[in-house]
N, C-alpha and C. Protein backbone atom coordinates (compact mmCIF):
# COMPACT_ATOMS: atom_id res chain seq x y z
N UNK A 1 77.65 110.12 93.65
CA UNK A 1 77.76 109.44 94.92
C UNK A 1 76.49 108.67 95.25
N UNK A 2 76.10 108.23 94.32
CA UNK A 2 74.64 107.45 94.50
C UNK A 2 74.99 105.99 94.95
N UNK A 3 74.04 105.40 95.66
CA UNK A 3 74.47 104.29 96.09
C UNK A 3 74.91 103.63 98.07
N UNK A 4 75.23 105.07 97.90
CA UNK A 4 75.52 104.94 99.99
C UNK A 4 74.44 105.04 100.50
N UNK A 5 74.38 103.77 101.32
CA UNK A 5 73.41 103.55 102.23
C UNK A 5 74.71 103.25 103.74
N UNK A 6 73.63 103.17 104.93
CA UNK A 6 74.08 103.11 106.23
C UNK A 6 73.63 101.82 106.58
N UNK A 7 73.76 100.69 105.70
CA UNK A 7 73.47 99.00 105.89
C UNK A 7 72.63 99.06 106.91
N UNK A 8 71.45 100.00 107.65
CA UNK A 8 70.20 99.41 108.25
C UNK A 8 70.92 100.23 109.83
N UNK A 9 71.96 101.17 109.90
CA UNK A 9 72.19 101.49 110.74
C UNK A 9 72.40 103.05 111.27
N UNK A 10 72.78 103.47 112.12
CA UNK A 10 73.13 104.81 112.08
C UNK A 10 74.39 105.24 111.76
N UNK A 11 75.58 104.12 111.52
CA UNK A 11 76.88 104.52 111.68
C UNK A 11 77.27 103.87 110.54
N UNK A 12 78.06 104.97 109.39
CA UNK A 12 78.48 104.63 108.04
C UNK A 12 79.97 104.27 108.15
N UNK A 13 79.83 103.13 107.76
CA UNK A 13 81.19 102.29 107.79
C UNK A 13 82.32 102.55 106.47
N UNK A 14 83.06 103.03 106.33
CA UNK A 14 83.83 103.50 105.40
C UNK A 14 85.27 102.60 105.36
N UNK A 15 85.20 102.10 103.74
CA UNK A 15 86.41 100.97 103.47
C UNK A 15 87.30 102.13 102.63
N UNK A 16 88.60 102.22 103.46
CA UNK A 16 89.64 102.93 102.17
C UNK A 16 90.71 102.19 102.08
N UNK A 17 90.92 102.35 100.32
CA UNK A 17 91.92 100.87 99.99
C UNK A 17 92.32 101.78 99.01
N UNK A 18 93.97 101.13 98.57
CA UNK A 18 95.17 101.25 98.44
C UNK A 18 95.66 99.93 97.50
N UNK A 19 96.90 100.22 97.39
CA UNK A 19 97.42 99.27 97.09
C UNK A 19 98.37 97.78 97.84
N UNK A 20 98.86 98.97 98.93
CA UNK A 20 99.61 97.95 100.23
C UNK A 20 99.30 97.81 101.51
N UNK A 21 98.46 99.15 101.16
CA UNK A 21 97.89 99.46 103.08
C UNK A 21 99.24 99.61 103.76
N UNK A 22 99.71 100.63 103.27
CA UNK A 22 100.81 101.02 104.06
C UNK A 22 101.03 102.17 104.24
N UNK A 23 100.51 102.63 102.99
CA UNK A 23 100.64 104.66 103.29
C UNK A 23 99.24 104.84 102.94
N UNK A 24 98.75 105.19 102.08
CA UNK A 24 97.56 106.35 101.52
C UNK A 24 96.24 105.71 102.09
N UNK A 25 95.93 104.49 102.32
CA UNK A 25 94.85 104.08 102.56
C UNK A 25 94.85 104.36 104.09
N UNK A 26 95.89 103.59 105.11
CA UNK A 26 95.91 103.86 106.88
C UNK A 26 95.87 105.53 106.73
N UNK A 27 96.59 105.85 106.16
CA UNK A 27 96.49 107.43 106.81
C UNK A 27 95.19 108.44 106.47
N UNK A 28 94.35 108.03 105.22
CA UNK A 28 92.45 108.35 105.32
C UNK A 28 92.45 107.81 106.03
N UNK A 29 92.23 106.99 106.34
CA UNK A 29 91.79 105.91 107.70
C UNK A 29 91.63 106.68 109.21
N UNK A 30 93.13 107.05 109.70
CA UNK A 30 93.03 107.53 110.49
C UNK A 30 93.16 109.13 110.70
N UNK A 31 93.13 109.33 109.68
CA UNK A 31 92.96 110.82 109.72
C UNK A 31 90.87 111.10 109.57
N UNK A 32 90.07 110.14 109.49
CA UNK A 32 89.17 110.41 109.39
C UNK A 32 88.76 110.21 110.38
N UNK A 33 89.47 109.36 110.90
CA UNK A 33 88.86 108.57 112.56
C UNK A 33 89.11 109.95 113.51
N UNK A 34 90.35 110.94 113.34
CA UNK A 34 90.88 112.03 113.89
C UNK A 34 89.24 113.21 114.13
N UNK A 35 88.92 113.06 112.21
CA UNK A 35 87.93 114.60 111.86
C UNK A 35 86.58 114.25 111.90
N UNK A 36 86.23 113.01 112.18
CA UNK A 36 84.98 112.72 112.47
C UNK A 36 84.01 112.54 113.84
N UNK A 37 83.12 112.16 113.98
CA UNK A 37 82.17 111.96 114.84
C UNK A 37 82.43 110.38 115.53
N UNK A 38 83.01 109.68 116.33
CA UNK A 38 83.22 108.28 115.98
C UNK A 38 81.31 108.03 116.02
N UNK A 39 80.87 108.47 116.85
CA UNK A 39 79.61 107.76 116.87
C UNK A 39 79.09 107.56 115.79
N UNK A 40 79.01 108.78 114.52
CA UNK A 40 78.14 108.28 113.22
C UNK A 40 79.04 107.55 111.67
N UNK A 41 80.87 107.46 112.12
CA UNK A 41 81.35 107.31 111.12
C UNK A 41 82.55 106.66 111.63
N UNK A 42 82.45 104.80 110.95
CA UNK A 42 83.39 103.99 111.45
C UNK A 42 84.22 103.93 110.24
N UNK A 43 85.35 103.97 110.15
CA UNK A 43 86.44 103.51 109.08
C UNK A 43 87.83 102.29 109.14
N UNK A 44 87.94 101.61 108.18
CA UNK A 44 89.00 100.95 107.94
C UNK A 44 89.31 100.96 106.84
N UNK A 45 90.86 100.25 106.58
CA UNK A 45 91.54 100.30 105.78
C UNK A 45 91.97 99.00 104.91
N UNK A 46 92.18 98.55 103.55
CA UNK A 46 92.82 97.65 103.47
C UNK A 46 93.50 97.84 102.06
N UNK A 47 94.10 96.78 101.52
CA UNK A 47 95.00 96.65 99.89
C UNK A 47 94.54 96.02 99.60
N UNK A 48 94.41 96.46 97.85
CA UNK A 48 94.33 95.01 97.01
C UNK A 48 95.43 94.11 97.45
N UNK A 49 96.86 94.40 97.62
CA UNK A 49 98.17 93.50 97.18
C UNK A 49 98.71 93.54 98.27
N UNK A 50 97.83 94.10 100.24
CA UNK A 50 98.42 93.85 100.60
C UNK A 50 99.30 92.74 101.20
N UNK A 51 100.18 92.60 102.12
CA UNK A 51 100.26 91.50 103.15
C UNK A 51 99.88 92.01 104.11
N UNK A 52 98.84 90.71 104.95
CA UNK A 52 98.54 91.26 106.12
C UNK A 52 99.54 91.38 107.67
N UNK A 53 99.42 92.28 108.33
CA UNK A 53 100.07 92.41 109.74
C UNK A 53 101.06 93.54 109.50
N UNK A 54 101.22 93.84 107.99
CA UNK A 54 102.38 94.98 108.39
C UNK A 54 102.23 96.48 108.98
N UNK A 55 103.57 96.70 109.35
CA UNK A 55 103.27 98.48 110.04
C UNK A 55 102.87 99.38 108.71
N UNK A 56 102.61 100.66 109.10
CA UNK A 56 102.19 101.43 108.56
C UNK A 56 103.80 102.04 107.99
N UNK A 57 104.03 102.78 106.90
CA UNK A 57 105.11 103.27 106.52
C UNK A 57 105.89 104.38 107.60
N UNK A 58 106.96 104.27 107.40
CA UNK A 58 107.63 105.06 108.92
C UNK A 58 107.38 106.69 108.59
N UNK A 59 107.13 107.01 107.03
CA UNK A 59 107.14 108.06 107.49
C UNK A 59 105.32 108.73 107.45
N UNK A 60 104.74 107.74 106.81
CA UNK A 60 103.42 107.59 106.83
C UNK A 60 103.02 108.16 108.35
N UNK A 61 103.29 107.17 109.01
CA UNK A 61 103.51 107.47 110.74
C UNK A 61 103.61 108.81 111.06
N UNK A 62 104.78 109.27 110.60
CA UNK A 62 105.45 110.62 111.08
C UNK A 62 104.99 111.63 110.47
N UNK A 63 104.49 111.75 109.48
CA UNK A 63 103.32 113.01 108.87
C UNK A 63 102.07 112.50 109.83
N UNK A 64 101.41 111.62 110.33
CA UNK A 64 100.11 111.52 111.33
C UNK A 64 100.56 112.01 112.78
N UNK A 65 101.80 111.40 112.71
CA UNK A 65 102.31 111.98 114.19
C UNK A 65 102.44 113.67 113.83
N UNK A 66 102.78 114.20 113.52
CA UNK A 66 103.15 115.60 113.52
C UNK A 66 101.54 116.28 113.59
N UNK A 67 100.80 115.33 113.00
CA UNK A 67 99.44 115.91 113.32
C UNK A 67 98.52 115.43 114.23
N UNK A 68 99.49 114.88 115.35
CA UNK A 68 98.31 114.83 116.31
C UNK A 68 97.71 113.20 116.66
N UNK A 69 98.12 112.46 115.51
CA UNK A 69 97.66 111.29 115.30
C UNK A 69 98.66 110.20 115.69
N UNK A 70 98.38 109.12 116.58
CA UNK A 70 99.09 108.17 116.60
C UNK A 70 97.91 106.75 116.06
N UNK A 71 99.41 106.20 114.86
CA UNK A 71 98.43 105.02 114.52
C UNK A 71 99.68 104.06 114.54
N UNK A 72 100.50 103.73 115.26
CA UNK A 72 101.46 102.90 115.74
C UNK A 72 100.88 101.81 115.94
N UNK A 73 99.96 101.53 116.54
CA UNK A 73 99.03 100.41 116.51
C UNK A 73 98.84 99.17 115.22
N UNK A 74 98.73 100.43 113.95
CA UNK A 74 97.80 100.09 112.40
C UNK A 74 98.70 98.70 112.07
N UNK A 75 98.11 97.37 111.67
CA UNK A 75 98.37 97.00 110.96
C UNK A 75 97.87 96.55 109.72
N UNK A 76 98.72 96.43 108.50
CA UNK A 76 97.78 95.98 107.22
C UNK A 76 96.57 94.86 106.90
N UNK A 77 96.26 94.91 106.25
CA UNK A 77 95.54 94.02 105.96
C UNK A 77 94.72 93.94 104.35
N UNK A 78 94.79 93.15 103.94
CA UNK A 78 94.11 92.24 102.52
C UNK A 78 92.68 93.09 102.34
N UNK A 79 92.17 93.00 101.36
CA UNK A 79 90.30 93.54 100.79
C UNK A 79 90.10 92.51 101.23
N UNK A 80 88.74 92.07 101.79
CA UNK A 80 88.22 90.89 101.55
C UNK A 80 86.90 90.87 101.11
N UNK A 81 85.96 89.85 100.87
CA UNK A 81 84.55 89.86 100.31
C UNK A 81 83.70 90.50 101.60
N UNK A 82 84.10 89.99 102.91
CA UNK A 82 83.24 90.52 104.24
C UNK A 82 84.19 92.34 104.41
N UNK A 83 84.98 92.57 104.32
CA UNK A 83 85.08 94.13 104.45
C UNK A 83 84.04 94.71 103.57
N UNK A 84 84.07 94.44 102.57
CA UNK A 84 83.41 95.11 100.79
C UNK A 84 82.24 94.92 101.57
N UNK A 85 81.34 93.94 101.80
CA UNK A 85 80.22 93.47 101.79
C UNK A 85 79.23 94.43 103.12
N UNK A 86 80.26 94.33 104.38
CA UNK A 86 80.00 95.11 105.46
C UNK A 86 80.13 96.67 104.99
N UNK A 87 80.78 97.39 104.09
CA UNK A 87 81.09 98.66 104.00
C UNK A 87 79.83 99.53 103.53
N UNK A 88 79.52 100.71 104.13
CA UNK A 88 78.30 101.02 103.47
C UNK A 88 79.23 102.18 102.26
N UNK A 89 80.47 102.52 102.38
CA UNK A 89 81.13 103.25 101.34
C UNK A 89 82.40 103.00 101.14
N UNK A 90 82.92 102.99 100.26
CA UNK A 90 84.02 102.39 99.70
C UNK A 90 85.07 103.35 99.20
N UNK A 91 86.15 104.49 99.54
CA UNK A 91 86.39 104.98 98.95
C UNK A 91 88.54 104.76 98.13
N UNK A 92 88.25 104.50 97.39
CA UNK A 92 90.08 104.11 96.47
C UNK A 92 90.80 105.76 96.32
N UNK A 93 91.85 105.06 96.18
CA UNK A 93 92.69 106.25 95.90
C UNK A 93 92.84 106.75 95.23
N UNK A 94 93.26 105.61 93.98
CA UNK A 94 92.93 106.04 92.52
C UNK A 94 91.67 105.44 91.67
N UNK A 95 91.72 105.81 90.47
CA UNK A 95 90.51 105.08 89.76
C UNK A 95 90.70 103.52 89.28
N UNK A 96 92.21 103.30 89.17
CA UNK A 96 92.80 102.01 88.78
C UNK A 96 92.08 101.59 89.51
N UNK A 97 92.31 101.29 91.53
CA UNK A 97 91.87 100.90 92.31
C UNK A 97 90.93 100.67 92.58
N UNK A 98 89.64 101.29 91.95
CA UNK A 98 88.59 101.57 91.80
C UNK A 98 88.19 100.45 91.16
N UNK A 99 88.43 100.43 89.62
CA UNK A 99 88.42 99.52 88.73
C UNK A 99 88.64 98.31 89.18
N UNK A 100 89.85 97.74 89.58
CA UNK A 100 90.20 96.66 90.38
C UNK A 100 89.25 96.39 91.04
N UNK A 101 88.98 96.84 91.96
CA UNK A 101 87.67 96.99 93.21
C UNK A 101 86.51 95.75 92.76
N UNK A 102 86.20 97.06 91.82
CA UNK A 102 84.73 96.47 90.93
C UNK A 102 84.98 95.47 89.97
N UNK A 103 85.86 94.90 89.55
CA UNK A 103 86.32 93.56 88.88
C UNK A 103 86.11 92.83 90.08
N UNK A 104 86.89 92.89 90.90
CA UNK A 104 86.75 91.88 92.05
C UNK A 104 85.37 91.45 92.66
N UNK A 105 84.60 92.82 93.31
CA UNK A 105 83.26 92.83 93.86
C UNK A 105 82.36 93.65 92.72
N UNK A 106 81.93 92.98 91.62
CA UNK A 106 81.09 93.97 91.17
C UNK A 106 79.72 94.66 92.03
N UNK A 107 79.01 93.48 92.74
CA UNK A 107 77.76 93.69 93.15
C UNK A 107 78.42 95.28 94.49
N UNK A 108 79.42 95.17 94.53
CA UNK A 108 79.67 96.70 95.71
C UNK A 108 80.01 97.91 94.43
N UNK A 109 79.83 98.06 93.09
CA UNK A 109 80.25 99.19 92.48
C UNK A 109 79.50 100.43 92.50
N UNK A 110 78.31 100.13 93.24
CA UNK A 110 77.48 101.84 93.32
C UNK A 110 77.95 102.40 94.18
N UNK A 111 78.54 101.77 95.66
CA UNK A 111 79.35 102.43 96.61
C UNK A 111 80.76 102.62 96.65
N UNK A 112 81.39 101.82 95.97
CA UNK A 112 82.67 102.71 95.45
C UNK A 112 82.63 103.60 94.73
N UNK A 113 83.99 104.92 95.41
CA UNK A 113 84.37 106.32 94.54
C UNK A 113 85.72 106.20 94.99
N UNK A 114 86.25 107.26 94.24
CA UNK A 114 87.56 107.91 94.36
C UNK A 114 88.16 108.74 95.59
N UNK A 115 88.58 108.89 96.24
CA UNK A 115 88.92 109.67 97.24
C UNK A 115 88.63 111.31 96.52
N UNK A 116 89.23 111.72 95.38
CA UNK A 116 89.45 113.08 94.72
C UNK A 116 88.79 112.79 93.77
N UNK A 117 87.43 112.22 93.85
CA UNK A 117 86.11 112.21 92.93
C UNK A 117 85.67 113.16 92.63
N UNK A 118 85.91 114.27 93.31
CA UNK A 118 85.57 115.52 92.51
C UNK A 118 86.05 116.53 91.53
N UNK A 119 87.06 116.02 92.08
CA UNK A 119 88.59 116.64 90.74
C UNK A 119 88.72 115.91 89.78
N UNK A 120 88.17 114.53 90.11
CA UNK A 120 89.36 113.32 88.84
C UNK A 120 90.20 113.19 89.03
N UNK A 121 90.85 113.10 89.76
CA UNK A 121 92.36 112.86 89.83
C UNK A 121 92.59 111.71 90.94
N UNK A 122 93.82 111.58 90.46
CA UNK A 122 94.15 109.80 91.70
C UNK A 122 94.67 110.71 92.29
N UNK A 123 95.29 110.11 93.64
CA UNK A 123 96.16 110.54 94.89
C UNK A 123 97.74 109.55 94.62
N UNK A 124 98.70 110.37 94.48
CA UNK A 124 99.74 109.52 93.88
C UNK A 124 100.27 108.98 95.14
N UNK A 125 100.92 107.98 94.83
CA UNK A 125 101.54 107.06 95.81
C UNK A 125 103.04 107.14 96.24
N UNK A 126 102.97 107.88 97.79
CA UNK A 126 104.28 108.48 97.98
C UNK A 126 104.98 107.63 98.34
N UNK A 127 104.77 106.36 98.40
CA UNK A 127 105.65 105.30 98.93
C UNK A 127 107.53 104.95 98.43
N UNK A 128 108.28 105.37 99.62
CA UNK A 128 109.55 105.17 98.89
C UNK A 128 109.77 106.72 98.85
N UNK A 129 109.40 107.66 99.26
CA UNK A 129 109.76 109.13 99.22
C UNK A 129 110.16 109.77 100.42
N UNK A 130 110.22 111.05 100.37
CA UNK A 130 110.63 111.72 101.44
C UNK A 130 109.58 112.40 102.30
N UNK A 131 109.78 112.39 103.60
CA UNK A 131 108.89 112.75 104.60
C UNK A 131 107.87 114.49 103.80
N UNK A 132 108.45 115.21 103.05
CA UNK A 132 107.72 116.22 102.69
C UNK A 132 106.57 115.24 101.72
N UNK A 133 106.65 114.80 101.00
CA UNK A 133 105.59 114.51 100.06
C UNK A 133 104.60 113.70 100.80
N UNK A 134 105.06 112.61 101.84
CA UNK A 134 104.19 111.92 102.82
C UNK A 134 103.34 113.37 103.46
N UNK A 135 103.76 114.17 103.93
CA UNK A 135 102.93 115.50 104.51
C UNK A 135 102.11 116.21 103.50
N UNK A 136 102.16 116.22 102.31
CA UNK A 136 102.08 116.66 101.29
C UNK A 136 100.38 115.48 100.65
N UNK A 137 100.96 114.57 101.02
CA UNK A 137 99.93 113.44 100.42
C UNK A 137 98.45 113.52 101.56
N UNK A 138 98.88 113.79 103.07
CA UNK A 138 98.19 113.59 104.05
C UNK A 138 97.63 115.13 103.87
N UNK A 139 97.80 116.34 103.62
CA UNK A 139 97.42 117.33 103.85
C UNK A 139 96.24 116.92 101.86
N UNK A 140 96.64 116.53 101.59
CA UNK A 140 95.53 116.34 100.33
C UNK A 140 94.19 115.45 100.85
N UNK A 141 94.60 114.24 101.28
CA UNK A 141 93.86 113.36 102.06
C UNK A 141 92.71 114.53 102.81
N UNK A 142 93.33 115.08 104.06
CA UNK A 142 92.44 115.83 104.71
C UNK A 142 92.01 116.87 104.24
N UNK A 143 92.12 117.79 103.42
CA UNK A 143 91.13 118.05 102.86
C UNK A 143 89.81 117.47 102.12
N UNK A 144 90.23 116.28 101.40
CA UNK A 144 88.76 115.39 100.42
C UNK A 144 88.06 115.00 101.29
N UNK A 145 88.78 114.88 102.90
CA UNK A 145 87.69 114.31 103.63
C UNK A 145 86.72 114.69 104.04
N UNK A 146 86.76 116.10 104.71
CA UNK A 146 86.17 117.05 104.85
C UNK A 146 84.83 117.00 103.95
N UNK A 147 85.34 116.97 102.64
CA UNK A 147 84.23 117.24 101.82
C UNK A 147 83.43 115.32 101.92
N UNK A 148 84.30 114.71 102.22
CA UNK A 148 83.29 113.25 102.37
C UNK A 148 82.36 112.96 104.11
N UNK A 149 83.06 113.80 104.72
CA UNK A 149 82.27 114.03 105.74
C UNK A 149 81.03 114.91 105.91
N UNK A 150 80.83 116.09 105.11
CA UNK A 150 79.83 116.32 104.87
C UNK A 150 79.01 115.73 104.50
N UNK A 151 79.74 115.01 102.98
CA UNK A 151 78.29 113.85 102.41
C UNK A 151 77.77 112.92 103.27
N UNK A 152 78.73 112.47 104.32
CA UNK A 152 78.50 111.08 104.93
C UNK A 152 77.48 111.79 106.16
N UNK A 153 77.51 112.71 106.80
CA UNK A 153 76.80 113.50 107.51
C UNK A 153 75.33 113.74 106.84
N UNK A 154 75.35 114.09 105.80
CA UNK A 154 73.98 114.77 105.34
C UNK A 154 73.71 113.76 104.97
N UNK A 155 73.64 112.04 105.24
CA UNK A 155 73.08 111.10 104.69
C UNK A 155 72.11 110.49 105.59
């Protein structure tokens, strides 16, 4: 995890990206916005492939709603060079994404990781499934965060 800095500030800005910004990326997003401090830890979300303005997946929604979370609000949105550039951490879902990432922005590859960087493993993409695996995907999510909130804390 070498590489995170707080761009000259007190509050670590965290980019989590996906593929559509429709499930796995909004819901770190706002499930971190839920377990964090807002004062020391800002987050957004975006896709490589997304389109921008769309809702969040319905049932994406409804595993955040059951926990407490309303992000009815969320809409998608595209990577761009100023998200990457502004982010002091970058975290993908999978490593593909990752990869992608750093093809695109190399000069941001010390601050991109994996969401389940500590396991190795991607976070599979429940998109097109049933409301258990969306709960299933979000209860994985919140746990890694936990452990990225510590790091982002002790920084």
């Amino acid at each position: 995890m070498d590489g995170f800095c707080k761009n000259g500030n007190t509050t670590a800005k965290v980019l989590f990206v996906c593929t559509g910004n429709t499930c796995r990326s909004p819901m770190a997003e706002y499930c971190l916005r839920k377990l964090a401090s807002a004062d020391s830890i800002e987050c957004v979300s975006a896709g490589l492939y997304a389109f921008d303005g769309e809702a969040m997946s319905a049932n994406s929604l409804a595993a955040l709603a059951e926990n407490g979370i309303d992000a009815e609000a969320f809409r998608s949105q595209s990577v761009t060079h100023a998200l990457v550039e502004t982010s002091s951490l970058i975290i993908t879902m999978t490593a593909s994404h990752k990869a992608e990432l750093i093809m695109r922005y190399p000069e941001a590859a010390e601050k991109c990781h994996t969401l389940l960087e500590k396991s190795g493993g991607d976070l599979p993409d429940p998109y097109g499934q049933n409301l258990c695996v969306y709960r299933k995907t979000l209860e994985i999510i919140r746990d890694a965060l936990k452990e990225w909130i510590i790091f982002l804390n002790n920084k």
